[in-house]
C-alpha atoms as a PDB file:
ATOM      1  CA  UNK A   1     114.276 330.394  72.140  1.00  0.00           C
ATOM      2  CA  UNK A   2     115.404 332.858  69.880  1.00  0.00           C
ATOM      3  CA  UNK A   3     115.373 332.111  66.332  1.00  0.00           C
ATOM      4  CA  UNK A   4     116.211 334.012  62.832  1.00  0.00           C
ATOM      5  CA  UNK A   5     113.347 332.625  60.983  1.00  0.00           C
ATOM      6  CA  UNK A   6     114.284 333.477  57.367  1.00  0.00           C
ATOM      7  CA  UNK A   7     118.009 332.536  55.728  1.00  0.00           C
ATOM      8  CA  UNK A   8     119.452 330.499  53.226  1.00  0.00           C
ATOM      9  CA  UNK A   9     122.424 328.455  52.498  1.00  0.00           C
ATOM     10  CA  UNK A  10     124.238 327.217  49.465  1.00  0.00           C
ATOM     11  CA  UNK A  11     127.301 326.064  47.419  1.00  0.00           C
ATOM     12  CA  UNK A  12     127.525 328.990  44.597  1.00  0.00           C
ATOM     13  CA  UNK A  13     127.226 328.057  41.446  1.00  0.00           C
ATOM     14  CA  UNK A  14     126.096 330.800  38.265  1.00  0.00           C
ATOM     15  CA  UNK A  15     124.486 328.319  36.717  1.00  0.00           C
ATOM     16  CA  UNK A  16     122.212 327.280  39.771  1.00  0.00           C
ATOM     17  CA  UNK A  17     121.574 330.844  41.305  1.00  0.00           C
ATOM     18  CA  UNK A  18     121.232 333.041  37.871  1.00  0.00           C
ATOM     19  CA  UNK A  19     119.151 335.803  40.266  1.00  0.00           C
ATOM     20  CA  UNK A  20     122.695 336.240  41.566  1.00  0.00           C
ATOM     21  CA  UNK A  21     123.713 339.277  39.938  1.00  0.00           C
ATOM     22  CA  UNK A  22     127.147 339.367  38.781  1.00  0.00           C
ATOM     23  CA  UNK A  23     128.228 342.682  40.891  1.00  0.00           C
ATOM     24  CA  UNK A  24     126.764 341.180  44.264  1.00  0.00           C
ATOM     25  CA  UNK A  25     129.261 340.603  46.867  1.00  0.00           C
ATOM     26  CA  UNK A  26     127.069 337.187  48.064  1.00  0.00           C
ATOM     27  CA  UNK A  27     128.604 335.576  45.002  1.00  0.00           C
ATOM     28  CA  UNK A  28     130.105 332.985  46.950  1.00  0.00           C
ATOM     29  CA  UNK A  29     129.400 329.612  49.503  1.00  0.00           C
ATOM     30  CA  UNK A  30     127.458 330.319  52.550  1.00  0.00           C
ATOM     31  CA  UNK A  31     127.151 327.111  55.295  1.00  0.00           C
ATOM     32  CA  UNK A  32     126.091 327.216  58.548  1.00  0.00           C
ATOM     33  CA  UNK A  33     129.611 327.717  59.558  1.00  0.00           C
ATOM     34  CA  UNK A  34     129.645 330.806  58.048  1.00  0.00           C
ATOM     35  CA  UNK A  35     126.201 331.539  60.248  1.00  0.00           C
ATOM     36  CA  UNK A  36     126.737 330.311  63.422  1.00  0.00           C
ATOM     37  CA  UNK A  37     128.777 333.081  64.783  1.00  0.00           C
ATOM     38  CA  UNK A  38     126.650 335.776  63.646  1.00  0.00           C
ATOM     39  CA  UNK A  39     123.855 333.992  65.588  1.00  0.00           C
ATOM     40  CA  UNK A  40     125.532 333.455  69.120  1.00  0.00           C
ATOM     41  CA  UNK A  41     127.151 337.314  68.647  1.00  0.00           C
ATOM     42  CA  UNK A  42     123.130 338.615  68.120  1.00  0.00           C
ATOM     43  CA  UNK A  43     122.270 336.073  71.325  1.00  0.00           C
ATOM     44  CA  UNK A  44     120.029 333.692  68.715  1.00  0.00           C
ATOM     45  CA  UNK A  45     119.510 330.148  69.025  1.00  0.00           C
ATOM     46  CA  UNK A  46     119.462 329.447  65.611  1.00  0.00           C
ATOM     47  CA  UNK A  47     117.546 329.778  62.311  1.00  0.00           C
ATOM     48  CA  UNK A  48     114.903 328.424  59.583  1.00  0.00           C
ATOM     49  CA  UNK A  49     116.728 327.338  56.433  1.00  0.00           C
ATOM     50  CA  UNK A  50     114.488 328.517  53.443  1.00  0.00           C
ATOM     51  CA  UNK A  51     114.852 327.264  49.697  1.00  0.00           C
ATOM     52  CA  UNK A  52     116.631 329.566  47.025  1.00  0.00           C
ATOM     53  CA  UNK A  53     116.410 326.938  44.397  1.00  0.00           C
ATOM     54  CA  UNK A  54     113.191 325.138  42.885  1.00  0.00           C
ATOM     55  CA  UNK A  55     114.021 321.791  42.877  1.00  0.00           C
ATOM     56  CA  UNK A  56     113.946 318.621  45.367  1.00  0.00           C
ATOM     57  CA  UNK A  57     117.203 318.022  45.018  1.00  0.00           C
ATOM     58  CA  UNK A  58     118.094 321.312  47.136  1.00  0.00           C
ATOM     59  CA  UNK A  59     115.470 320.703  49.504  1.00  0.00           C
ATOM     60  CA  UNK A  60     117.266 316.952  50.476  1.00  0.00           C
ATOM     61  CA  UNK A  61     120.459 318.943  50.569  1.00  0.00           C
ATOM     62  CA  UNK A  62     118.794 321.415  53.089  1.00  0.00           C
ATOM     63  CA  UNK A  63     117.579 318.555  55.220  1.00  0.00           C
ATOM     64  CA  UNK A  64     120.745 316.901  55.149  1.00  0.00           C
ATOM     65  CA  UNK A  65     122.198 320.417  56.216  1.00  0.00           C
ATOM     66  CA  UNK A  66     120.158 320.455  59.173  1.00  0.00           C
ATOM     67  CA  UNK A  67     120.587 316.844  60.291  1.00  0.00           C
ATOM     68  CA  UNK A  68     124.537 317.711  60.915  1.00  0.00           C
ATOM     69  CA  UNK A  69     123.682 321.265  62.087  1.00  0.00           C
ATOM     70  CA  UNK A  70     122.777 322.087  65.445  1.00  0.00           C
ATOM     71  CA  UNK A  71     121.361 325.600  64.066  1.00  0.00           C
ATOM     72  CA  UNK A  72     119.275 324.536  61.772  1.00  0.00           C
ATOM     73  CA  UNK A  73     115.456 323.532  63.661  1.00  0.00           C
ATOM     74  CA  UNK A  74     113.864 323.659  60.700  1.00  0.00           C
ATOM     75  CA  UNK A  75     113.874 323.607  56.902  1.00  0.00           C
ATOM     76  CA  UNK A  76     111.316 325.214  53.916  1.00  0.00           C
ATOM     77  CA  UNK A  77     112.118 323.657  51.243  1.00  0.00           C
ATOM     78  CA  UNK A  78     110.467 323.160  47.660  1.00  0.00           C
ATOM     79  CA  UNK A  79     108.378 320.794  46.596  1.00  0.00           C
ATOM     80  CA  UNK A  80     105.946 320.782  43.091  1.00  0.00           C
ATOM     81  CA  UNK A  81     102.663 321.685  44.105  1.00  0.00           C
ATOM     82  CA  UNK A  82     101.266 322.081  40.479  1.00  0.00           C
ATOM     83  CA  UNK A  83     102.347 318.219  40.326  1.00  0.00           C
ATOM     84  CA  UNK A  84     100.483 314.969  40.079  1.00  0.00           C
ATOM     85  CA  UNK A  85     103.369 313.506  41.706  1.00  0.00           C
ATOM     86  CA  UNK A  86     103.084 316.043  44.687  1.00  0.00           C
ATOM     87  CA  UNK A  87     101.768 313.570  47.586  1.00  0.00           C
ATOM     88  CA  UNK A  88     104.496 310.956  46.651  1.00  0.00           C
ATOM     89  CA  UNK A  89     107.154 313.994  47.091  1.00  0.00           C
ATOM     90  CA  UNK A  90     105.628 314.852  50.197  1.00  0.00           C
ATOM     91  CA  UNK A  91     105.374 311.117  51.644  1.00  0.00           C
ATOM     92  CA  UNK A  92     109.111 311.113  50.488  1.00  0.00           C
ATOM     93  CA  UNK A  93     109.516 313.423  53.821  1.00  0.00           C
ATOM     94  CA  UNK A  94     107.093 312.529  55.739  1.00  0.00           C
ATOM     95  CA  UNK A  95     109.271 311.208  58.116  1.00  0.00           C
ATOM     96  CA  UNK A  96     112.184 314.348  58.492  1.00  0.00           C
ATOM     97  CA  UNK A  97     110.532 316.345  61.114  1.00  0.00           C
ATOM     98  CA  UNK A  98     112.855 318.930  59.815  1.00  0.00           C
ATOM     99  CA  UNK A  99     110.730 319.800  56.833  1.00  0.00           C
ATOM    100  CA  UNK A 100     108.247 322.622  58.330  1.00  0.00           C
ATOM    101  CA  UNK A 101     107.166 324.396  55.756  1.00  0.00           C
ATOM    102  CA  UNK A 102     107.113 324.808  51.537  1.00  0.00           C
ATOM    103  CA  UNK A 103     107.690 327.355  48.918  1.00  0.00           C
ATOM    104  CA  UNK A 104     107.367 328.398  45.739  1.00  0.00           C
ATOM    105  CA  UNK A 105     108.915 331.545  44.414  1.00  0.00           C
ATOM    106  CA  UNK A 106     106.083 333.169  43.147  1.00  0.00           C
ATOM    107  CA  UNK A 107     107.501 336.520  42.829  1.00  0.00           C
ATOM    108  CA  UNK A 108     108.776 335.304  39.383  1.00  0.00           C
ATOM    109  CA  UNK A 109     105.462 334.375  38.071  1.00  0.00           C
ATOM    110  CA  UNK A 110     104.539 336.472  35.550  1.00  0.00           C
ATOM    111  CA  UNK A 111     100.776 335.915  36.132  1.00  0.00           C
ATOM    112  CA  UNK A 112      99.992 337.826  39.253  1.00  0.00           C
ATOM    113  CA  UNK A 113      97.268 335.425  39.700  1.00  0.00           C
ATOM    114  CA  UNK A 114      99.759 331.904  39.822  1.00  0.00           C
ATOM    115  CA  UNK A 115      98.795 331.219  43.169  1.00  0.00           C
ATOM    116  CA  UNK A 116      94.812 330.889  42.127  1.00  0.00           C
ATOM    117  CA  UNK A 117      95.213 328.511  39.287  1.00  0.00           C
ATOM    118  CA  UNK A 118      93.711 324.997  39.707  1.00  0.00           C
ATOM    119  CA  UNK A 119      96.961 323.369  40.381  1.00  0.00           C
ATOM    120  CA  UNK A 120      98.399 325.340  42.229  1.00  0.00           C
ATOM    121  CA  UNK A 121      95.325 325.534  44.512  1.00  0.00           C
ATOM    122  CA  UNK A 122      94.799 321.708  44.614  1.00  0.00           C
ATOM    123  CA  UNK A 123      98.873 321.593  46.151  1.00  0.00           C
ATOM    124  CA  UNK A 124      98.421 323.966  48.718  1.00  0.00           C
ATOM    125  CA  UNK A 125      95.414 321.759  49.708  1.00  0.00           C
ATOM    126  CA  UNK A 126      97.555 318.768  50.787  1.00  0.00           C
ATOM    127  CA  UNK A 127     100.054 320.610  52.778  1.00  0.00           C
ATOM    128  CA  UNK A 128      97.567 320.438  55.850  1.00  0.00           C
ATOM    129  CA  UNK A 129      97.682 317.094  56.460  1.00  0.00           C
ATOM    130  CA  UNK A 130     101.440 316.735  56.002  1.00  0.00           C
ATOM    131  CA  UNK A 131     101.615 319.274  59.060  1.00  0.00           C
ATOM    132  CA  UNK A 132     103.492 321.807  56.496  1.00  0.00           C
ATOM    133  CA  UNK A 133     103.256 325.564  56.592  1.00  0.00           C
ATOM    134  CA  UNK A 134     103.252 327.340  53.082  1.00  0.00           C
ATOM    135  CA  UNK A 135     105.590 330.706  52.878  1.00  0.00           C
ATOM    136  CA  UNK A 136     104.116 333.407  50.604  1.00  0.00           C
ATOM    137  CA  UNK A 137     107.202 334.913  48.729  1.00  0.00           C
ATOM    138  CA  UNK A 138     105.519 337.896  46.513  1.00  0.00           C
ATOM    139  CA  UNK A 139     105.664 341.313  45.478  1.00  0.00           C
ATOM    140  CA  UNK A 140     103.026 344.061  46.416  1.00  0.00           C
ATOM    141  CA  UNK A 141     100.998 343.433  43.164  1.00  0.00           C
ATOM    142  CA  UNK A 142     100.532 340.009  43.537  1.00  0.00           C
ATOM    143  CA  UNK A 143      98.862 340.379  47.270  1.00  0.00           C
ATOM    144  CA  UNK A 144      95.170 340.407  45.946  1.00  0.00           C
ATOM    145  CA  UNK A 145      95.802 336.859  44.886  1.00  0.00           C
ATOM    146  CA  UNK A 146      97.424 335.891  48.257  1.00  0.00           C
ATOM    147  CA  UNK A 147      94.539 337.317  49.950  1.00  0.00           C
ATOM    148  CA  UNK A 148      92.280 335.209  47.482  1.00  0.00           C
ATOM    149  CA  UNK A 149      94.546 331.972  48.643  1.00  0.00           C
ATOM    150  CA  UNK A 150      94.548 332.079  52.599  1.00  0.00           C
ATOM    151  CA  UNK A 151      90.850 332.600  52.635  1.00  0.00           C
ATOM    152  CA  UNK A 152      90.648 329.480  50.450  1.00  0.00           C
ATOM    153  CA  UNK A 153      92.587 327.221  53.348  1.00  0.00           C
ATOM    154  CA  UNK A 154      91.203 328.867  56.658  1.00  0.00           C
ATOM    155  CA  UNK A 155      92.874 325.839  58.459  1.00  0.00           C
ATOM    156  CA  UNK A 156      96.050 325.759  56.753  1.00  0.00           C
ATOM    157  CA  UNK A 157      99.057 328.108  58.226  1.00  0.00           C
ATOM    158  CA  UNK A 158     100.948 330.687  56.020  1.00  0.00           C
ATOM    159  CA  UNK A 159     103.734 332.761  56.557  1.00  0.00           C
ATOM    160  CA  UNK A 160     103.956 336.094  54.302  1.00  0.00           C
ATOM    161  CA  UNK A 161     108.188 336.267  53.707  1.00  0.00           C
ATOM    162  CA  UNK A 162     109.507 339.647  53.458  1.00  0.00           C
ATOM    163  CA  UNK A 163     106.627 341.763  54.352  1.00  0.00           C
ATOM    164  CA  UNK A 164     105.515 341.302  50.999  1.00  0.00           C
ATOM    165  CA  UNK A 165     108.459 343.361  49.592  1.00  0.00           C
ATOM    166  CA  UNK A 166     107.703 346.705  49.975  1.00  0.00           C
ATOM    167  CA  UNK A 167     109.015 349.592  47.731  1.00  0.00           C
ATOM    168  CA  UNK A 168     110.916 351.087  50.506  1.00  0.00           C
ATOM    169  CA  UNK A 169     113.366 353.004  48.568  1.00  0.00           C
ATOM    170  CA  UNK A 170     110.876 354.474  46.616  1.00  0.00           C
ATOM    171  CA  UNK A 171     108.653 355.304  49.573  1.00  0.00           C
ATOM    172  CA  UNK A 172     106.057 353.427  47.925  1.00  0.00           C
ATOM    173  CA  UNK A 173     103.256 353.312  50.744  1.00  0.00           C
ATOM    174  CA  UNK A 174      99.937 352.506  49.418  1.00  0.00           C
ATOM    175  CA  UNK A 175      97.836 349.846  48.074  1.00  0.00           C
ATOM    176  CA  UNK A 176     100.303 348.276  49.936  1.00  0.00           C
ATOM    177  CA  UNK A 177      99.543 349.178  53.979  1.00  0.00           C
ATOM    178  CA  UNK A 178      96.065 348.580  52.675  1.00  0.00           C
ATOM    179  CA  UNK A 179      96.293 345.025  51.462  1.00  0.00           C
ATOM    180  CA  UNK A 180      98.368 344.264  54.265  1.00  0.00           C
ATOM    181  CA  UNK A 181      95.683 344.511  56.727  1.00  0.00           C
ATOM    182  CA  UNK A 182      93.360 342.969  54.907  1.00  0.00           C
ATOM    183  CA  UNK A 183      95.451 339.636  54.763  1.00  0.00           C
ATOM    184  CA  UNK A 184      95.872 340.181  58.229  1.00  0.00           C
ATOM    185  CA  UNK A 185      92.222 339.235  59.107  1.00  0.00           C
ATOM    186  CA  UNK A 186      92.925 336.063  57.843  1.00  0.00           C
ATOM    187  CA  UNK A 187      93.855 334.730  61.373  1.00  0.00           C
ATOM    188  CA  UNK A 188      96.194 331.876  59.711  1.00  0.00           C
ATOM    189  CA  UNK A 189      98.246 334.355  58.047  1.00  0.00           C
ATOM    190  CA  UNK A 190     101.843 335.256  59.875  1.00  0.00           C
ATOM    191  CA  UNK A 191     104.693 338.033  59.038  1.00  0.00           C
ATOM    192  CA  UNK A 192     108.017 337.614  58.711  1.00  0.00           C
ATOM    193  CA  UNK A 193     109.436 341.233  59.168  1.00  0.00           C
ATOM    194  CA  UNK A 194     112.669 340.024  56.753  1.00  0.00           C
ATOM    195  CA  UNK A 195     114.065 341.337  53.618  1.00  0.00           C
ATOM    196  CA  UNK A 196     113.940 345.043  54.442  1.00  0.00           C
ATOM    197  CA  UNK A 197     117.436 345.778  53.683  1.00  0.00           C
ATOM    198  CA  UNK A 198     117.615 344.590  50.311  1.00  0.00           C
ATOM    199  CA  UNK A 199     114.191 346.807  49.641  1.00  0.00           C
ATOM    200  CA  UNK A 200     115.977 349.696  50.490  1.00  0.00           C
ATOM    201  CA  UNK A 201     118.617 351.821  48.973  1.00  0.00           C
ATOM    202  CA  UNK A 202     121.326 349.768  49.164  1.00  0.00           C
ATOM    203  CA  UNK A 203     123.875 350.961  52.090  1.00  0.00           C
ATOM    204  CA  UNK A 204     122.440 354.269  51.899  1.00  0.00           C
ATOM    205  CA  UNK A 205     119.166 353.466  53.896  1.00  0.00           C
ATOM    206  CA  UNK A 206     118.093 354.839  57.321  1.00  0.00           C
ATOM    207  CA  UNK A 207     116.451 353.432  60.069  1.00  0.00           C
ATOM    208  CA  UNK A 208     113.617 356.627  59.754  1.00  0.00           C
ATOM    209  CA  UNK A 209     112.976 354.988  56.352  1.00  0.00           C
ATOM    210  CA  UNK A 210     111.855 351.135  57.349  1.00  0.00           C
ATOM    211  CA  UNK A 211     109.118 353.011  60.103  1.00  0.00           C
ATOM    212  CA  UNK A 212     105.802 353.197  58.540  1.00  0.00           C
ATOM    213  CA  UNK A 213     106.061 349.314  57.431  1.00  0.00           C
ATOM    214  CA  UNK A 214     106.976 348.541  60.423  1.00  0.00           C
ATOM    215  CA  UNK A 215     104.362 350.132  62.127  1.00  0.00           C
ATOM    216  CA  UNK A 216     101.857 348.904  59.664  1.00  0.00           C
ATOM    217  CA  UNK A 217     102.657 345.534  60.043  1.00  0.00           C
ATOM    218  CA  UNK A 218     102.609 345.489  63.569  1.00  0.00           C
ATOM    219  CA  UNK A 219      98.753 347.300  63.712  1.00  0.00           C
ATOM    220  CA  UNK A 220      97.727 344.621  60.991  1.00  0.00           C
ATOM    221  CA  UNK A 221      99.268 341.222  62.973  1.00  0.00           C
ATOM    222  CA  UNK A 222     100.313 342.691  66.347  1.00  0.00           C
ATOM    223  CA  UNK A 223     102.817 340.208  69.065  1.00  0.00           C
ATOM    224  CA  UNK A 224     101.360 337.071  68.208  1.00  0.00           C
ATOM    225  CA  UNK A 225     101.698 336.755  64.410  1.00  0.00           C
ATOM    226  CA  UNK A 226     104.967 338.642  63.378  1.00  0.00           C
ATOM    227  CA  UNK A 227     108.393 337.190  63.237  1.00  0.00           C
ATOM    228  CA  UNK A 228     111.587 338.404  62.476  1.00  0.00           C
ATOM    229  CA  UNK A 229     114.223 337.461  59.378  1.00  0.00           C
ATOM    230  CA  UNK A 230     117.681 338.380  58.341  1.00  0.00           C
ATOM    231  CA  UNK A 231     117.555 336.916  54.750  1.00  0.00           C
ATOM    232  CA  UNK A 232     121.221 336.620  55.350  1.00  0.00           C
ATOM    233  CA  UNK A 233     123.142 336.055  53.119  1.00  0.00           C
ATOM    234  CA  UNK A 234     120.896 338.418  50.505  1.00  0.00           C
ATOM    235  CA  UNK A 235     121.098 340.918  53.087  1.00  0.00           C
ATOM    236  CA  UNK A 236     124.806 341.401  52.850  1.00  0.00           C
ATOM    237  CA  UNK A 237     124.283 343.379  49.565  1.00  0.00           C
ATOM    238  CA  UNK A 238     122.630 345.862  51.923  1.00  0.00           C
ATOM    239  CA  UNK A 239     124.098 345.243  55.375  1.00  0.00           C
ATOM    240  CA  UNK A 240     125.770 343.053  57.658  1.00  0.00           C
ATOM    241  CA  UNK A 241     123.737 340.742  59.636  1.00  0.00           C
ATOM    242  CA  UNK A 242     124.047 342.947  62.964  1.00  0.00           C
ATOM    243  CA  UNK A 243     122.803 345.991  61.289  1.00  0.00           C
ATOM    244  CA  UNK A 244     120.036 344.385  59.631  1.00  0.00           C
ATOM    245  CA  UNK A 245     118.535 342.309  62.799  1.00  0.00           C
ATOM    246  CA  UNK A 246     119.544 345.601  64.668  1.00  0.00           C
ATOM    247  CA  UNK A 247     116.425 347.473  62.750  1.00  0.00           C
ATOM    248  CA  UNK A 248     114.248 344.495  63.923  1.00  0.00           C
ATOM    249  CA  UNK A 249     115.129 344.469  67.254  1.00  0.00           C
ATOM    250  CA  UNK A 250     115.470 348.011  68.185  1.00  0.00           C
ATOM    251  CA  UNK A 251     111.827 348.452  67.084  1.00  0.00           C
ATOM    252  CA  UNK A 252     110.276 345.806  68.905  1.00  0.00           C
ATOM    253  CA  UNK A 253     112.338 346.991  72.228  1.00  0.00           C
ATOM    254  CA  UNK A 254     109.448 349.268  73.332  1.00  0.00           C
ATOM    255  CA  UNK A 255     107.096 347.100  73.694  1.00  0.00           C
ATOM    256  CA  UNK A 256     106.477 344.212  76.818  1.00  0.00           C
ATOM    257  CA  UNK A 257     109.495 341.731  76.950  1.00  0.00           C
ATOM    258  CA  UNK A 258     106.415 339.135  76.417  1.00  0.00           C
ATOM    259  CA  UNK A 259     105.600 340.560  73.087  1.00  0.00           C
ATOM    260  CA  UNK A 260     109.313 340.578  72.379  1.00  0.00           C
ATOM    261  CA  UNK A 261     110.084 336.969  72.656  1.00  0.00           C
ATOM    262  CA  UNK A 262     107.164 336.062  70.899  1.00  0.00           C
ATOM    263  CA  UNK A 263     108.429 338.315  67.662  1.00  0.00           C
ATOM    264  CA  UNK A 264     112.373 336.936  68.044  1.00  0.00           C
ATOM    265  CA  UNK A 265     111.442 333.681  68.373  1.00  0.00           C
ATOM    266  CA  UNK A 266     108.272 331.889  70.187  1.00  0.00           C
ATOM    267  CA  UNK A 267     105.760 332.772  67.340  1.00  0.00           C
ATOM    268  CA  UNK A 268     108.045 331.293  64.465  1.00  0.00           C
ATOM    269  CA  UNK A 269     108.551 328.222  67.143  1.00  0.00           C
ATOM    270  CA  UNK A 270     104.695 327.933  66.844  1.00  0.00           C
ATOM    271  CA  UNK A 271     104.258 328.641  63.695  1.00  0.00           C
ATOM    272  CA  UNK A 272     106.813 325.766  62.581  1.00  0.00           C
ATOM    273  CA  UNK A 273     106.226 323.404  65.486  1.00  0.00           C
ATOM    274  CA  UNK A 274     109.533 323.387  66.380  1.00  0.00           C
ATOM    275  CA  UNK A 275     108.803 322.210  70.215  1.00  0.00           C
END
């Protein structure tokens, strides 16, 4: 099985998506329809639909996206986990076996510490027993707190999005490479190598220029904890989807065709318990 594990879909609306800059050419409605082919041309199975709006409403809507799309095995959606309410939202899908995983978009936060407050903390605490994995969506500054996190909840499963967003077109190396590896040694930490594209210079980027975070990622997690991501459609401002899960692929070609599958596919099939 060989699955994109990091895309979204939605019905465009300003109003709904204001990180939708006004100039970017993804200003528009993206459905699986619009997916599927790119999938079958790049020999994929299908995907894992994550959240690009905080609210429940757009998680149901992913859910119900999934139950009429044959793409779709699984969904990260959004629920409140600063909320009192939080366990009835989860026991509201407790029963959609499409739901794998939560997020919050935490890159917005402007205290790099949101993911250590109290209620935030006491959320990601009840995940566990709703069999939910939590994606970590952050920049590079806010990794000392996601380090703090995962070594709070040494049973419950995270997945860092996006590498943690690199400054690629900046060539911005370091503390970066360095904070990677230490969330690495958290064993229930996973990487989605996603989101390059849109780190880079925009259409200008070369493959020469993605290498070092690539090869840092892969010392820090190695074949059984890395998993790749288009982040189409946000990619598209970037590249097209062949080009972007072209960088993915044509690294990970020199290694075993064991430690390939497990990167395009088997570990995010794991990690989301999608057998």
């Amino acid at each position: 099985m060989r699955i994109d594990a990091h895309q979204h879909f939605w019905n465009y609306d300003p109003i709904q998506y204001p990180w939708i800059e006004n100039d970017w050419p993804i200003r528009r409605d993206f459905l699986p329809a619009h997916l599927e082919p790119e999938l079958r041309n790049f020999g994929f199975d299908g995907c894992i639909a994550v959240q690009a709006r905080q609210s429940l409403e757009e998680t149901r809507w992913l859910l119900d996206l999934a139950r009429s799309s044959g793409i779709i095995k699984g969904v990260v959606g959004w629920v409140d986990l600063r909320s009192e309410l939080l366990v009835k939202q989860l026991e509201s899908f407790e029963n959609d076996r499409k739901l794998v995983g939560v997020r919050h978009v935490v890159q917005d936060e402007p205290d790099d510490d949101f993911m250590l407050g109290q209620e935030f903390v006491r959320g990601i605490g009840e995940l566990k027993r709703f069999e939910l994995v939590y994606d970590i969506l952050i920049y590079p500054r806010q990794l000392p707190a996601a380090i703090g996190l995962v070594r709070m909840f040494p049973e419950q499963t995270f997945v860092l999005d996006h590498m943690a967003k690199p400054e690629i077109k900046n060539g911005v190396f370091e503390p970066w490479a360095t904070q990677i590896a230490e969330l690495a040694r958290c064993p229930n930490v996973l990487c989605k190598v996603s989101g390059l594209v849109t780190e880079a210079r925009w259409k200008q980027w070369k493959a020469e220029d993605f290498q070092p975070y690539l090869e840092a990622v892969w010392s820090a997690f190695g074949p059984d904890r890395l998993m790749v991501g288009s982040d189409w459609p946000v990619c598209l401002n970037s590249a097209d989807y062949r080009s972007t899960m072209k960088l993915s692929r044509d690294f990970f070609s020199r290694f075993s065709v064991e430690d390939q599958s497990k990167v395009l596919g088997l570990n995010a099939a794991r990690a989301y318990g999608l057998f």
